[in-house]
Protein backbone atom coordinates (compact mmCIF):
# COMPACT_ATOMS: atom_id res chain seq x y z
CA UNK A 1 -66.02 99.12 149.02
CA UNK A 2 -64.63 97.11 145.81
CA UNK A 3 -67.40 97.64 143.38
CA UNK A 4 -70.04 95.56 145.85
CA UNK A 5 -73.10 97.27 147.69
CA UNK A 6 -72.69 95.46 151.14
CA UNK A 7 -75.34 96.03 153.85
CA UNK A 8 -75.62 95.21 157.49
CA UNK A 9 -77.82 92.40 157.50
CA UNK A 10 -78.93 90.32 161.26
CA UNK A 11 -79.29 86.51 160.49
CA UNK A 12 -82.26 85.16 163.04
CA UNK A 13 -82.31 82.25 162.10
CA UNK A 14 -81.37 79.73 164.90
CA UNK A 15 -78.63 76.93 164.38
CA UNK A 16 -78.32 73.48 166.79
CA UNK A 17 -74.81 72.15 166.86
CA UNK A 18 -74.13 68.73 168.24
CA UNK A 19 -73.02 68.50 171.68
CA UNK A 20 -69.99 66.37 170.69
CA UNK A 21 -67.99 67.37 167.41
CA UNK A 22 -66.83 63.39 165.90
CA UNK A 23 -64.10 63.99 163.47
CA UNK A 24 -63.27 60.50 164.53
CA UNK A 25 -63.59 59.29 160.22
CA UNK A 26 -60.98 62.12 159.56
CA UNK A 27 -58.31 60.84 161.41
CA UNK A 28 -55.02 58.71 160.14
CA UNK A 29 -55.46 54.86 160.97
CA UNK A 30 -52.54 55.40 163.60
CA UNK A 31 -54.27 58.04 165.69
CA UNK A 32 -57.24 55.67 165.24
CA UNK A 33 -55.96 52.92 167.00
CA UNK A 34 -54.82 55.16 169.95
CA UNK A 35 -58.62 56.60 170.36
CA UNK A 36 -60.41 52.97 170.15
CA UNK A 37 -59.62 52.50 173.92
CA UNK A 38 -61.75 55.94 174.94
CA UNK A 39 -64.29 55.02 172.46
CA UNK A 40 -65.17 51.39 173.66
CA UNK A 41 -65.14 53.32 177.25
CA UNK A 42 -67.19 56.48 176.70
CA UNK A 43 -69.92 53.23 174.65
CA UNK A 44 -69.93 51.20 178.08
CA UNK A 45 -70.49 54.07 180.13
CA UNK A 46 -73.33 55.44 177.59
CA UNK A 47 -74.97 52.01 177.82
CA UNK A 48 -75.01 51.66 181.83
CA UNK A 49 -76.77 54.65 182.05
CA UNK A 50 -79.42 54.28 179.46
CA UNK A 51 -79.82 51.04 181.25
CA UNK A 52 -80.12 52.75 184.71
CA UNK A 53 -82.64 55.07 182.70
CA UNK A 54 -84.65 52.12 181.83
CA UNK A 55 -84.75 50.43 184.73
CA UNK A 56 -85.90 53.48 186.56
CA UNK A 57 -88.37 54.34 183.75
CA UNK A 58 -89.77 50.56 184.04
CA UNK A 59 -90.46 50.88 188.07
CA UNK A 60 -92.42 54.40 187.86
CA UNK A 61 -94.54 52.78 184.97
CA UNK A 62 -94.86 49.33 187.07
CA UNK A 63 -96.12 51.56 189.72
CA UNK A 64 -98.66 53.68 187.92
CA UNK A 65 -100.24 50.66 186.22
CA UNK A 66 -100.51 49.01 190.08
CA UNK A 67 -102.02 52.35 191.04
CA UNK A 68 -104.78 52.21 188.55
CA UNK A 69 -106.17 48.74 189.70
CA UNK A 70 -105.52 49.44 193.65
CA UNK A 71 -108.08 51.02 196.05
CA UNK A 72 -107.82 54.47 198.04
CA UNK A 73 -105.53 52.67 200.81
CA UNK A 74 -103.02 51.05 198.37
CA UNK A 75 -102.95 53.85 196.24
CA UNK A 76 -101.08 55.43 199.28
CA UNK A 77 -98.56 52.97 199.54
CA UNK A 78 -97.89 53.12 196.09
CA UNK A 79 -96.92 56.66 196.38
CA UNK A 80 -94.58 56.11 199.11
CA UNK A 81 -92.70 53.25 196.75
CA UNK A 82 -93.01 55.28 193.33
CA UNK A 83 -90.87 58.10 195.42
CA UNK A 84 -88.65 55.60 196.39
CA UNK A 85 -88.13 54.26 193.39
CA UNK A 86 -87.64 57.28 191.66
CA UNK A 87 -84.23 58.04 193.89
C-alpha cells in the first residue's frame, strides 16, 4: 500500500439524484438551437398535465366541501360523483 493506511469503510449515508440530469447550460449555442424544439415540447406537455392535476384536484375538493353542508341522502350522491370525478 504506498505509505497510506487504507481501511474498508461502508458509506450509509443515502444520496437523491434528480430524475432528469440537465446539462442543457453546458452545451455549444449550435447544439442549443437543435434541443429548443424538445424543450418547448417536453414544457407544454408538463403544463397540460399539472393542469389536468388541478382540475382533478379542484373537483374532489368541490365535492368534499358540498359533502360537509349536505344531509345523509346527498352525502350519497356525492360519493357516487366524487368517484366519478376522480377517473
Amino acid at each position: 500500500m504506498a505509505g497510506t493506511e487504507a481501511g474498508k469503510a461502508k458509506i450509509l449515508k443515502s444520496v437523491m439524484y434528480p430524475r432528469v440530469l440537465d446539462i442543457y447550460s453546458l452545451c455549444t449555442d449550435e447544439l442549443k438551437k437543435s434541443l429548443d424544439h424538445g424543450r418547448e415540447f417536453d414544457a407544454k406537455q408538463r403544463e397540460e398535465e399539472d393542469n389536468k392535476r388541478l382540475a382533478g384536484l379542484k373537483a374532489e375538493t368541490d365535492v368534499k366541501d358540498k359533502m360537509e353542508e349536505a344531509d345523509d341522502e346527498e352525502k350519497q350522491r356525492l360519493k357516487l360523483v366524487g368517484a366519478a370525478a376522480k377517473k
